[in-house]
C-alpha atoms as a PDB file:
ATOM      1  CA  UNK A   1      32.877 -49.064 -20.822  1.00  0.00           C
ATOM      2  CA  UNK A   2      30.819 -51.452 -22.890  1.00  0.00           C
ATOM      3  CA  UNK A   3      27.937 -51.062 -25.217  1.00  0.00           C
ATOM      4  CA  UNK A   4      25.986 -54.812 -26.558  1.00  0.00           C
ATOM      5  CA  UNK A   5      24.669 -57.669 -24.743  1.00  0.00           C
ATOM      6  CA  UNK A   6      28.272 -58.949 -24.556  1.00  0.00           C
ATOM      7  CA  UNK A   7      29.070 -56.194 -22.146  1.00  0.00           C
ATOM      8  CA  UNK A   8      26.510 -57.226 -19.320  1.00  0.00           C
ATOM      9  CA  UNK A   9      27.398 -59.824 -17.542  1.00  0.00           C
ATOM     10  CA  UNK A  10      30.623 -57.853 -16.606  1.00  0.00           C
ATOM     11  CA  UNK A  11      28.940 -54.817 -15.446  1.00  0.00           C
ATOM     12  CA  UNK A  12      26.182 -57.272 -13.517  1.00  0.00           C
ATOM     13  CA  UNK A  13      29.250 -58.902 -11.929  1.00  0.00           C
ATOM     14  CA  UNK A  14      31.329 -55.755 -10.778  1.00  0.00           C
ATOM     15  CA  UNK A  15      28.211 -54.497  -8.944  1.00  0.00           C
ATOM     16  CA  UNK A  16      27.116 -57.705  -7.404  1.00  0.00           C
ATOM     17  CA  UNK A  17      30.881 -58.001  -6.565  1.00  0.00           C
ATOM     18  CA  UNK A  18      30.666 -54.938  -4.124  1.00  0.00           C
ATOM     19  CA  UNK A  19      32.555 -52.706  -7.135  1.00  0.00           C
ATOM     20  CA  UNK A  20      32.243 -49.395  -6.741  1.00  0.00           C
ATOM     21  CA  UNK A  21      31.369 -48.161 -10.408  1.00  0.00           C
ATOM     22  CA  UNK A  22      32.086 -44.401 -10.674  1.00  0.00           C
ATOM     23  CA  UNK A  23      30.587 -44.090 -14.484  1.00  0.00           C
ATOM     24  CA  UNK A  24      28.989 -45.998 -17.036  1.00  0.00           C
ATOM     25  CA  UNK A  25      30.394 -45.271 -20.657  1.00  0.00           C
ATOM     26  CA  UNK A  26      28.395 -46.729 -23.873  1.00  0.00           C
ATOM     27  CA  UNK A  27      27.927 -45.875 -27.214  1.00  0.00           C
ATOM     28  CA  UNK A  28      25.202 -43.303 -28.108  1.00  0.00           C
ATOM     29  CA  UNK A  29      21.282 -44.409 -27.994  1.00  0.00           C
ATOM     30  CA  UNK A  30      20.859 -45.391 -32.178  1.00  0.00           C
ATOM     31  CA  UNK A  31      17.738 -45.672 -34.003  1.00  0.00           C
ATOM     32  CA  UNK A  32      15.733 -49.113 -34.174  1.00  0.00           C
ATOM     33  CA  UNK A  33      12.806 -50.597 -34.592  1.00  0.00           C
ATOM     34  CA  UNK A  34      10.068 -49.943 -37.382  1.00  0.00           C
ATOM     35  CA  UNK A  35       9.314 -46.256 -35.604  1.00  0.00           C
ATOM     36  CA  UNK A  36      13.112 -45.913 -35.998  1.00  0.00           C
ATOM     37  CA  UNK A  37      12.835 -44.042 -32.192  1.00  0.00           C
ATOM     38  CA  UNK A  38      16.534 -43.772 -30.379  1.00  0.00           C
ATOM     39  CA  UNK A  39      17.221 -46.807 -28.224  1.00  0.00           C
ATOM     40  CA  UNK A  40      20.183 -46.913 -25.268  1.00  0.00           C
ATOM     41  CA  UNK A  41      22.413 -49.846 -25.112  1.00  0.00           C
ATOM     42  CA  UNK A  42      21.606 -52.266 -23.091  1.00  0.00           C
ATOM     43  CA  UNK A  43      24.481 -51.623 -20.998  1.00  0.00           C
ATOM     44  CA  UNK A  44      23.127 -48.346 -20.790  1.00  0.00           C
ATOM     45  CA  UNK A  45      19.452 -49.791 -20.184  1.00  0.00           C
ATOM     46  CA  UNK A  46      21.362 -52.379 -17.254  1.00  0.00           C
ATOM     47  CA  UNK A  47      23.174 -49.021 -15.921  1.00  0.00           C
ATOM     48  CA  UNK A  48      20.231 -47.045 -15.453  1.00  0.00           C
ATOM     49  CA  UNK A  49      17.951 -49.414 -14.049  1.00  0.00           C
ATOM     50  CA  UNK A  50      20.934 -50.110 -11.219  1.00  0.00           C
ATOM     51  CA  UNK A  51      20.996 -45.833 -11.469  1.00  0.00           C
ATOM     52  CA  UNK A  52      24.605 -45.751 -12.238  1.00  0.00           C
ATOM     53  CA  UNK A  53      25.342 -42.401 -14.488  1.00  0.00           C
ATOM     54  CA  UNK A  54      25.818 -42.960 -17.786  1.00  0.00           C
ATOM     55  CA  UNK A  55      27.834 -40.917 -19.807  1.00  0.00           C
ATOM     56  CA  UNK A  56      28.180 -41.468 -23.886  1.00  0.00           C
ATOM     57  CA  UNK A  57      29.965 -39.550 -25.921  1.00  0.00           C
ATOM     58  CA  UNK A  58      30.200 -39.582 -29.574  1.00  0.00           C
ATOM     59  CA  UNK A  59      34.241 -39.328 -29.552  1.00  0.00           C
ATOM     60  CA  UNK A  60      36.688 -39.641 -26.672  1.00  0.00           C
ATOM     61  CA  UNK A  61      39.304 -37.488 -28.492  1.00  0.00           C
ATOM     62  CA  UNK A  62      38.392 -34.164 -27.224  1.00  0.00           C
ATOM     63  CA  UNK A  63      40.548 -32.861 -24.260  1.00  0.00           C
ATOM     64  CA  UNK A  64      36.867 -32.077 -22.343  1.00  0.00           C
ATOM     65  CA  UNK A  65      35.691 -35.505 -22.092  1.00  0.00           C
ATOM     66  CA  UNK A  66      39.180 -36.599 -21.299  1.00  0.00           C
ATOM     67  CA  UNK A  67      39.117 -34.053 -18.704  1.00  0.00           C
ATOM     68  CA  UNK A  68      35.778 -35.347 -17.577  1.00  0.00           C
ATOM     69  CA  UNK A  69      37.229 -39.369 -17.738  1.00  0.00           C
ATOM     70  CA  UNK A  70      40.540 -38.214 -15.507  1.00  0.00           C
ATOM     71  CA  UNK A  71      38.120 -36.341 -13.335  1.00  0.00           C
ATOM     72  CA  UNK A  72      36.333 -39.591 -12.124  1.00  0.00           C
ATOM     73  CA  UNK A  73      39.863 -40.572 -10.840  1.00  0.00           C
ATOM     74  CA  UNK A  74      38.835 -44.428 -11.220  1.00  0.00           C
ATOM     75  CA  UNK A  75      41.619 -47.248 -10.367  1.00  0.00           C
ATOM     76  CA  UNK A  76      40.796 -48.801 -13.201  1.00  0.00           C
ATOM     77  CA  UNK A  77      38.474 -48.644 -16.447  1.00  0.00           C
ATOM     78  CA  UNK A  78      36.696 -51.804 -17.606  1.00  0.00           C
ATOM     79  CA  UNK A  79      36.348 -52.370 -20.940  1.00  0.00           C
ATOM     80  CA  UNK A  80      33.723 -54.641 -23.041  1.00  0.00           C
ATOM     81  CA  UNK A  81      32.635 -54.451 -26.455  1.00  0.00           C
ATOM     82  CA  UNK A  82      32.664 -50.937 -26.453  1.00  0.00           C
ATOM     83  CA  UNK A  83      32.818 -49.588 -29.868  1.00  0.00           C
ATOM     84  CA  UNK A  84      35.221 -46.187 -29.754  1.00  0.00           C
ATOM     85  CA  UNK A  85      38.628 -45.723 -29.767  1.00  0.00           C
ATOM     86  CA  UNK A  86      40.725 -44.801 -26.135  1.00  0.00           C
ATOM     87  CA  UNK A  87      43.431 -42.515 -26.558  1.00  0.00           C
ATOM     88  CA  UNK A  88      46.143 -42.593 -24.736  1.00  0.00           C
ATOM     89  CA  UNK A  89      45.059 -40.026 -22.253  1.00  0.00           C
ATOM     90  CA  UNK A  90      41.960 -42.122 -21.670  1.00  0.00           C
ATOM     91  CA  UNK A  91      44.211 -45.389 -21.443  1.00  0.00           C
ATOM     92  CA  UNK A  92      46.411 -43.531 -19.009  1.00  0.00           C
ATOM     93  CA  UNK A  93      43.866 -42.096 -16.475  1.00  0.00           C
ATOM     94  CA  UNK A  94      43.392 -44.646 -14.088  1.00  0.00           C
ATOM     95  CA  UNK A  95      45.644 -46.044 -11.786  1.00  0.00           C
ATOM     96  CA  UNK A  96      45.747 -49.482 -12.983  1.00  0.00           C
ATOM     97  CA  UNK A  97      45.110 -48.427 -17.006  1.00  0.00           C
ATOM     98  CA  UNK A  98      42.349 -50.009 -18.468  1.00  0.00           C
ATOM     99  CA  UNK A  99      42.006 -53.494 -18.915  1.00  0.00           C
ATOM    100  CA  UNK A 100      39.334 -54.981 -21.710  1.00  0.00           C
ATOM    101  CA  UNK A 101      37.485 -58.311 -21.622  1.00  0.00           C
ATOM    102  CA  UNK A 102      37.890 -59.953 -25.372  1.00  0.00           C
ATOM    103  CA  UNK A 103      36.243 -62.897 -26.382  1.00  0.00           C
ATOM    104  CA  UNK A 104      38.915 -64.655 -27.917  1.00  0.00           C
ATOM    105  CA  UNK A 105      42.384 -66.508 -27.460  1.00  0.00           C
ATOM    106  CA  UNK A 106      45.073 -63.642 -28.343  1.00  0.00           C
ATOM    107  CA  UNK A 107      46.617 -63.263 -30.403  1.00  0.00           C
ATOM    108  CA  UNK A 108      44.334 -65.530 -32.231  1.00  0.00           C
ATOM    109  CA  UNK A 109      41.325 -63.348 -33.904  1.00  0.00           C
ATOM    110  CA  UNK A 110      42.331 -59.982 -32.664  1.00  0.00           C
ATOM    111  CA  UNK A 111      39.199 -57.235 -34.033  1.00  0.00           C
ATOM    112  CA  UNK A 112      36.202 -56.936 -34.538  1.00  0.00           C
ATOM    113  CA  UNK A 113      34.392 -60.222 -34.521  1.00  0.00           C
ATOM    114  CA  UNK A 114      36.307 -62.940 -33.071  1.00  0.00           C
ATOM    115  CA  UNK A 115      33.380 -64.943 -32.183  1.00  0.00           C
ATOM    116  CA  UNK A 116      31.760 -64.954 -36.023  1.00  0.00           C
ATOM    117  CA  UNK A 117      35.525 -65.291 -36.803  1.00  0.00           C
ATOM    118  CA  UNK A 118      36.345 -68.214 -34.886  1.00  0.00           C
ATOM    119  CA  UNK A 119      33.465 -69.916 -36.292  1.00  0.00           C
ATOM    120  CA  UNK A 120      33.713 -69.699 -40.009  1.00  0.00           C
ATOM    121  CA  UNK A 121      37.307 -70.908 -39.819  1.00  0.00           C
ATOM    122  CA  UNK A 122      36.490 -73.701 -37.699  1.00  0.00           C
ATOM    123  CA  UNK A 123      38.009 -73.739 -34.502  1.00  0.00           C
ATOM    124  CA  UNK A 124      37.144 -76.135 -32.217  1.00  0.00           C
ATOM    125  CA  UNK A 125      38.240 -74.261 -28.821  1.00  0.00           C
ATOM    126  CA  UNK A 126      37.746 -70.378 -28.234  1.00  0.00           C
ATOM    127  CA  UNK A 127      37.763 -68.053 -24.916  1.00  0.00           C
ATOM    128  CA  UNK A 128      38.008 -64.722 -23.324  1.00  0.00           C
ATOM    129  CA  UNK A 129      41.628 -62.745 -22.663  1.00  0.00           C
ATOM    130  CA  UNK A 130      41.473 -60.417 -19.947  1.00  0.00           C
ATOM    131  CA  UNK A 131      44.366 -58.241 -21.224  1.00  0.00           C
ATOM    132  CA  UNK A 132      45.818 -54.659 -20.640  1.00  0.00           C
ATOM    133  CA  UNK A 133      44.788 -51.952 -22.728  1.00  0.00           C
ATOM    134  CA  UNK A 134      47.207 -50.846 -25.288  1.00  0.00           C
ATOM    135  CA  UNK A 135      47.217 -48.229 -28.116  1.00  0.00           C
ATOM    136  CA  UNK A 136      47.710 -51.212 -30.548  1.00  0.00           C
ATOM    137  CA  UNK A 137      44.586 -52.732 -31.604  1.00  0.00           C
ATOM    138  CA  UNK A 138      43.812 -55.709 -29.238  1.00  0.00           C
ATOM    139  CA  UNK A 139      47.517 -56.347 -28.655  1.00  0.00           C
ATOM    140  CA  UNK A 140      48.259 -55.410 -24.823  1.00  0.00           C
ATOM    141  CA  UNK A 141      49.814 -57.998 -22.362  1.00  0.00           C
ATOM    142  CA  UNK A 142      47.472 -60.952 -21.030  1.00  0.00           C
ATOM    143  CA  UNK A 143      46.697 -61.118 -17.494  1.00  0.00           C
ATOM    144  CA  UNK A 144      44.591 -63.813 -17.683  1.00  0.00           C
ATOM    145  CA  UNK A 145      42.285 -66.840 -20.008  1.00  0.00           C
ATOM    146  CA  UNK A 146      39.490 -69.047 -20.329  1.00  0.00           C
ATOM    147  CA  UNK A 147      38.850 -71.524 -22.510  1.00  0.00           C
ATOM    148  CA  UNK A 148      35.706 -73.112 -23.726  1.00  0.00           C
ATOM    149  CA  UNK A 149      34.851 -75.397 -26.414  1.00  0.00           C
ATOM    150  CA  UNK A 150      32.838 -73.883 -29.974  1.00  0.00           C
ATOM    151  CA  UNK A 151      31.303 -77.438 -30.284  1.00  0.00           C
ATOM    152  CA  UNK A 152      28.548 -76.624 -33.051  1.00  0.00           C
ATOM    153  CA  UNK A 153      27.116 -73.757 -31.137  1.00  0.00           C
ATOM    154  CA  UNK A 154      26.186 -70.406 -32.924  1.00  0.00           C
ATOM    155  CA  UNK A 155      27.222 -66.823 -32.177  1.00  0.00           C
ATOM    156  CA  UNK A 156      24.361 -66.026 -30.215  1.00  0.00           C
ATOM    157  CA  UNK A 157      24.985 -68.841 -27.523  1.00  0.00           C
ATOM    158  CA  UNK A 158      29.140 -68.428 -27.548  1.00  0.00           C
ATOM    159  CA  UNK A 159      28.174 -64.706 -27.105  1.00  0.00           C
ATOM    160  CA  UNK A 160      26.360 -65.327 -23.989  1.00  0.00           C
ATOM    161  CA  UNK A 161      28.699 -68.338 -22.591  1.00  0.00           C
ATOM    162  CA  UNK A 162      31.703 -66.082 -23.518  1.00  0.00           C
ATOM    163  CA  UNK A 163      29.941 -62.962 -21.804  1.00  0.00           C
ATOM    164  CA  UNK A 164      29.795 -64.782 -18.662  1.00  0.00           C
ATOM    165  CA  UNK A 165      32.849 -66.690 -18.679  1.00  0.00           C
ATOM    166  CA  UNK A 166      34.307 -62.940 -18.940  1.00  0.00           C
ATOM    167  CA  UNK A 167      32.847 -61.368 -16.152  1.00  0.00           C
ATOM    168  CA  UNK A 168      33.847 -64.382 -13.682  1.00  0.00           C
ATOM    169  CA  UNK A 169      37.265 -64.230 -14.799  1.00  0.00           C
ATOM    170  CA  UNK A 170      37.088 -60.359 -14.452  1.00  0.00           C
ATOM    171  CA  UNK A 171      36.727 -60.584 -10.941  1.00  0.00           C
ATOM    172  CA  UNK A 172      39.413 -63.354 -10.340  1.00  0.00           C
ATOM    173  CA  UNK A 173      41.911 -60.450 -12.175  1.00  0.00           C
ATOM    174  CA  UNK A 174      40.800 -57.761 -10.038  1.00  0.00           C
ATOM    175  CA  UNK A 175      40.378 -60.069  -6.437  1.00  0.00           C
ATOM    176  CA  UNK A 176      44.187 -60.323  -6.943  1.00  0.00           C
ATOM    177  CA  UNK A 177      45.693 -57.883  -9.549  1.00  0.00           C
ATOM    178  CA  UNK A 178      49.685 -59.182  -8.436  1.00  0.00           C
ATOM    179  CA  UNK A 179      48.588 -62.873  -8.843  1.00  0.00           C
ATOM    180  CA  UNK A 180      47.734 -61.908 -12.560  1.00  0.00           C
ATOM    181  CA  UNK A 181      51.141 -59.982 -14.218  1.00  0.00           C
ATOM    182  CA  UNK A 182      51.187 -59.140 -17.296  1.00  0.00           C
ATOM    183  CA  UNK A 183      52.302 -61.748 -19.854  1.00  0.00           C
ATOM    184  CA  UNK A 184      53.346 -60.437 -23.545  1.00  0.00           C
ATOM    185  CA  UNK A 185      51.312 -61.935 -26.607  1.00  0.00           C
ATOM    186  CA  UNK A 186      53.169 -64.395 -28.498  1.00  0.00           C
ATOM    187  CA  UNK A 187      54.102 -63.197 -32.031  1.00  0.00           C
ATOM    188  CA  UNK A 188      52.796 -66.613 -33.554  1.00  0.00           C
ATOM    189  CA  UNK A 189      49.555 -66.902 -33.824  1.00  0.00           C
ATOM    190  CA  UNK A 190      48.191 -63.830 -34.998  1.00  0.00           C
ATOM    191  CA  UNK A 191      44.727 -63.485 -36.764  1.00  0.00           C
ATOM    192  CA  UNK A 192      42.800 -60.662 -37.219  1.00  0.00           C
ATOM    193  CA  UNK A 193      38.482 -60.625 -36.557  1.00  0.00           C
ATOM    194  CA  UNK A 194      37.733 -58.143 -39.440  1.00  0.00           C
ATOM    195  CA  UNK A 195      34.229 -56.073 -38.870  1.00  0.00           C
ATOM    196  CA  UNK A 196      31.127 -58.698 -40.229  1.00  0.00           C
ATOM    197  CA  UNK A 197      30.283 -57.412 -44.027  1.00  0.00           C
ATOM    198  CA  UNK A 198      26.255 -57.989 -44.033  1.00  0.00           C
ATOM    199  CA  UNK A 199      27.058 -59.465 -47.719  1.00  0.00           C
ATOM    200  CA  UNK A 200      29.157 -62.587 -45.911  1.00  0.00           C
ATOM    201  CA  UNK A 201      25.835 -63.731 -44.537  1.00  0.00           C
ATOM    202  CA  UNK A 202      24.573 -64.937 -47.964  1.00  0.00           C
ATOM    203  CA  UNK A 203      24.736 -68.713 -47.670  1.00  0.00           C
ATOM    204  CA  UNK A 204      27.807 -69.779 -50.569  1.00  0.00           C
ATOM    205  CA  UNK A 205      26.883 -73.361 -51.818  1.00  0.00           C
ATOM    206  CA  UNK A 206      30.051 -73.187 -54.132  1.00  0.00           C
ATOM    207  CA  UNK A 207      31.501 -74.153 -50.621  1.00  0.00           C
ATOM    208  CA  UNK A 208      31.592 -77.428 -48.385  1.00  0.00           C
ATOM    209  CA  UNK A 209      28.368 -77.999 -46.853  1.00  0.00           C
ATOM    210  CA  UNK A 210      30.010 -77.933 -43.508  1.00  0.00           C
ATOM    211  CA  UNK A 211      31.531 -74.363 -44.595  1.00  0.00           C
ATOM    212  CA  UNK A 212      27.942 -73.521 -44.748  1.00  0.00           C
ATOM    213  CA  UNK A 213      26.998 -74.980 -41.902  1.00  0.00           C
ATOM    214  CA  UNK A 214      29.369 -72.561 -40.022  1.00  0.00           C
ATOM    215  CA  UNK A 215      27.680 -69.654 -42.446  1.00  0.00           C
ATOM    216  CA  UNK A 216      24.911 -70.535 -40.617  1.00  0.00           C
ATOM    217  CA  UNK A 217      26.095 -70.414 -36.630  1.00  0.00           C
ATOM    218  CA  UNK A 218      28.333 -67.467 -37.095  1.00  0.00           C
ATOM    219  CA  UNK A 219      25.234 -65.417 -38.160  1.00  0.00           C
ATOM    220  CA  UNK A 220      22.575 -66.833 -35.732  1.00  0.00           C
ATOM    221  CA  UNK A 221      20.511 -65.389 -35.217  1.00  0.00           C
ATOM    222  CA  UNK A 222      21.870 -62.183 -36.335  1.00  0.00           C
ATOM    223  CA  UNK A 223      22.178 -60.862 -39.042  1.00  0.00           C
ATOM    224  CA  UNK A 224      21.216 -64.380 -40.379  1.00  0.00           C
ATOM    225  CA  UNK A 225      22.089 -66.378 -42.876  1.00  0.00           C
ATOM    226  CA  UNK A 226      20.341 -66.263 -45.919  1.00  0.00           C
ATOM    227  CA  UNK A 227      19.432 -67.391 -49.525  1.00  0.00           C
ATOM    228  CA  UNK A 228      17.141 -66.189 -52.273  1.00  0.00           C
ATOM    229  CA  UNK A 229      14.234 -68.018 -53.707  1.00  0.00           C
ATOM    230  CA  UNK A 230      12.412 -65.517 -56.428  1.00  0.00           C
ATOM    231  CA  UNK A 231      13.258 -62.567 -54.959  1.00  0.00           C
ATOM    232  CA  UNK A 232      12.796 -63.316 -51.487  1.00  0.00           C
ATOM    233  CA  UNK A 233      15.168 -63.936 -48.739  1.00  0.00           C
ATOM    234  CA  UNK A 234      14.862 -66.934 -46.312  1.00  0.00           C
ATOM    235  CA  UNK A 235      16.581 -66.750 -43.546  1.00  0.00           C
ATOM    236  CA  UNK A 236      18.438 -69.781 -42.261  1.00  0.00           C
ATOM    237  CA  UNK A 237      19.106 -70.116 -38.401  1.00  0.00           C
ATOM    238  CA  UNK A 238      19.768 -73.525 -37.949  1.00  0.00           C
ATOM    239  CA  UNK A 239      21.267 -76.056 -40.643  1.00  0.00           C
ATOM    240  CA  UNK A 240      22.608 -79.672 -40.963  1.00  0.00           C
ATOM    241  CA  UNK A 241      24.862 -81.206 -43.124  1.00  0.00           C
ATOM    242  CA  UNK A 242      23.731 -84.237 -45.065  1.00  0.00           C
ATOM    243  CA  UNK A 243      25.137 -87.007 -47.588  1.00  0.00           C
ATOM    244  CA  UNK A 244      24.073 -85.605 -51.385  1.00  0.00           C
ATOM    245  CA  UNK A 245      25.376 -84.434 -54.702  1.00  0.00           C
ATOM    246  CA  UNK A 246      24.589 -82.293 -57.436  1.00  0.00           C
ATOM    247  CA  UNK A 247      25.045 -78.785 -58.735  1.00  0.00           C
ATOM    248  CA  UNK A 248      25.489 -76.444 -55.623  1.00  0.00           C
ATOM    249  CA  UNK A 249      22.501 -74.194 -54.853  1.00  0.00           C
ATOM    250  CA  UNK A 250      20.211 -76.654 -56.223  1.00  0.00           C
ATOM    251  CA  UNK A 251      17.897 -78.770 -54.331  1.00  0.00           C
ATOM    252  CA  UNK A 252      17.554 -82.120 -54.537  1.00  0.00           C
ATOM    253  CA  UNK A 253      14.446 -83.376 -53.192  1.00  0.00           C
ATOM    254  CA  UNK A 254      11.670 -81.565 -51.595  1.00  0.00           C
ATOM    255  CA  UNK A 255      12.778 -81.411 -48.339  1.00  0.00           C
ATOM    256  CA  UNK A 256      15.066 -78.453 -49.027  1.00  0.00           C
ATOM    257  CA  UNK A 257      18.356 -80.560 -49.223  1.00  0.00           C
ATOM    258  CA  UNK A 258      20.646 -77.803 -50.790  1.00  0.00           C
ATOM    259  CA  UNK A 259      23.695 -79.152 -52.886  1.00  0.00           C
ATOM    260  CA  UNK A 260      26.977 -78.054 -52.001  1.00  0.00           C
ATOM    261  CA  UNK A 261      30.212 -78.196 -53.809  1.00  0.00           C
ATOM    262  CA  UNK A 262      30.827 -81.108 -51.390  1.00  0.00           C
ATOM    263  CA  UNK A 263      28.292 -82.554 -49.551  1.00  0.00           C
ATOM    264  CA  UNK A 264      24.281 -81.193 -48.763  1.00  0.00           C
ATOM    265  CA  UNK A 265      22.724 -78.996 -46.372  1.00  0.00           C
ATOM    266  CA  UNK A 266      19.257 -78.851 -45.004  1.00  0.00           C
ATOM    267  CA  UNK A 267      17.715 -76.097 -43.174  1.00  0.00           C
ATOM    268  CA  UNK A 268      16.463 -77.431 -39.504  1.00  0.00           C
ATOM    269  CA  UNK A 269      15.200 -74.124 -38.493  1.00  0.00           C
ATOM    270  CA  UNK A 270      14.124 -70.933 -41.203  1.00  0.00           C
ATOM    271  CA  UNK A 271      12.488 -67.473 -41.618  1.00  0.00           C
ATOM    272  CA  UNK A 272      10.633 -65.955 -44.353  1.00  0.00           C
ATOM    273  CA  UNK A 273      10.934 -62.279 -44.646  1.00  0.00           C
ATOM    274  CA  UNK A 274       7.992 -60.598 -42.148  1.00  0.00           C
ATOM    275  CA  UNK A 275       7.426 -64.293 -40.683  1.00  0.00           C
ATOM    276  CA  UNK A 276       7.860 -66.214 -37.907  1.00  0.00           C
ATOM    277  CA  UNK A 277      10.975 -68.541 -37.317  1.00  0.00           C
ATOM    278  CA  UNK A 278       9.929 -71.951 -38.185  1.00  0.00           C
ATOM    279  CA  UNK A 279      11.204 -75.968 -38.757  1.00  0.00           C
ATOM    280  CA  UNK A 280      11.515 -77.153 -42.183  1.00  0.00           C
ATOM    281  CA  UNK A 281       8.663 -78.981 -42.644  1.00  0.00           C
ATOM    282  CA  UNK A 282       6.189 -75.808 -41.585  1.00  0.00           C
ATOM    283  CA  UNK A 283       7.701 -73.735 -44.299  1.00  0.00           C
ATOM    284  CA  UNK A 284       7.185 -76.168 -46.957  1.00  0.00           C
ATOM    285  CA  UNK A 285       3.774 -77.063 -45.543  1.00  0.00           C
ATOM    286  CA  UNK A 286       3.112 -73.434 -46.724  1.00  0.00           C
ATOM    287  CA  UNK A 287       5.697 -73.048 -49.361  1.00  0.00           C
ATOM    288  CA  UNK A 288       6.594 -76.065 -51.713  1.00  0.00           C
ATOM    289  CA  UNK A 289      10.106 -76.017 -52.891  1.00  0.00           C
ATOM    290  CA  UNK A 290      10.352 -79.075 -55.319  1.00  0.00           C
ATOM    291  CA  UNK A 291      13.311 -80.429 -56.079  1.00  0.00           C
ATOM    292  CA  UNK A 292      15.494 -79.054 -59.042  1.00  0.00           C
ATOM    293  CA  UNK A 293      14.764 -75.578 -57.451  1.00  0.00           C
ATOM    294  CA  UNK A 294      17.638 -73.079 -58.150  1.00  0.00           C
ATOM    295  CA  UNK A 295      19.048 -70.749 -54.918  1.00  0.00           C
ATOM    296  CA  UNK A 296      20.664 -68.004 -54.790  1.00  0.00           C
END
């Protein structure tokens, strides 16, 4: 049960494992792209192409699809990133309950976005928790961790590392469920990932410059982190902090050193709206910003 890129590697690991995979569950196919045409998940799109049924429901509260999710009499349902809610019918149904992948240390960043989470607020270590499904949210009993440093890399590369990390440590849990009890989550220690508000992703120079800097990684290289410059947004995917002074938002020289409240930041990699990613120096090879130029 799984729906982004996140979800992948686990699925790719249960089959290669010799897993016998009853059903596929992922979020409805949702419009993208400039036609706006209906696009399956990509665990949906890995599913198919391994022609694995794929079942996804709008809601798992109805007693038919539980019906239909008891029917498949699995020993145990996989979770990843999935996106809806299991009710306790659902959480009950297989033998061994369901046990979810999440891409964080519990009970630190619980929710949502751990990964963007764990990154603004500057951790320097983060993981995955193989835990037992609970009705709480995220709060079930451990069965087993991995730990991997954040080390300046985005969301987009601790997505992938994390993704993997998961789906080895999946199989270790289910190799030897007895060899991996249940251990309760600490009560100290709690943090909740809230869902990623697109407005967070507007680059705030009232902050440190390496606050920004982690503006920047949490939202590479999506949504993105941006700023204004006359009523167009630029896109900042890569950034790095620098010595410099001055009001924040301002820059002060005309290689796009930003001012922070403490602090500078310059753009290494950037995107103008319907362009190309590109380094610093091609932007302003086609787009001067001088220095004194106000950002928003």
């Amino acid at each position: 049960m799984g729906t982004p890129d996140f979800a992948v590697p686990a699925l790719v690991a249960l089959v290669e494992a010799g897993h016998e995979i009853a059903c596929v569950y992922s979020q409805p196919p949702r419009p993208a792209g400039r036609g706006k045409q209906l696009q399956p998940s990509p665990v949906q799109r890995e599913a198919e192409a391994r022609g694995i049924a794929v079942r996804h429901p709008v809601s798992l509260k109805g007693a038919e699809e539980q019906a239909a999710f008891a029917a498949l009499n699995a020993d145990v349902a996989i979770v990843a990133a999935y996106g809806l809610i299991l009710p306790r019918a659902v959480l009950d149904a297989p033998r061994h309950g369901c046990i979810n992948i999440h891409a964080s240390l519990l009970p630190r960043w619980r929710g949502a976005a751990p990964i963007q989470r764990a990154i603004l607020a500057g951790d320097t270590e983060t993981g995955v928790t193989i835990m037992q499904m609970e009705a709480g949210l995220d709060t079930g009993p451990m069965l087993a961790e991995v730990r991997t440093a954040v080390d300046g890399k985005t969301a987009g590369e601790l997505t992938a590392e994390l993704a993997e990390l998961g789906g080895r440590l999946l199989l270790d849990v289910l190799a030897d469920l007895p060899a991996h009890p249940p251990r309760l989550q600490p009560d100290d220690g709690v943090t909740y990932a809230a869902k990623i508000d697109k407005a967070e992703s507007r680059l705030d120079f009232t902050r440190a410059a390496a606050e920004v800097e982690r503006q920047v990684r949490a939202f590479a290289p999506a949504p993105g982190a941006f700023f204004e410059l006359d009523g167009e947004r630029y896109r900042v995917l890569a950034a790095e902090v620098v010595n410099g002074s001055g009001k924040p938002g301002e820059t002060l020289d005309d290689q796009l050193t930003i001012a922070c409240a403490e602090s500078a930041i310059r753009p290494v990699l950037i995107q103008r709206a319907g362009r190309p990613v590109m380094d610093r120096a091609a932007l302003l090879r086609g787009r001067a910003i001088p220095a004194g130029t106000a950002l928003a």
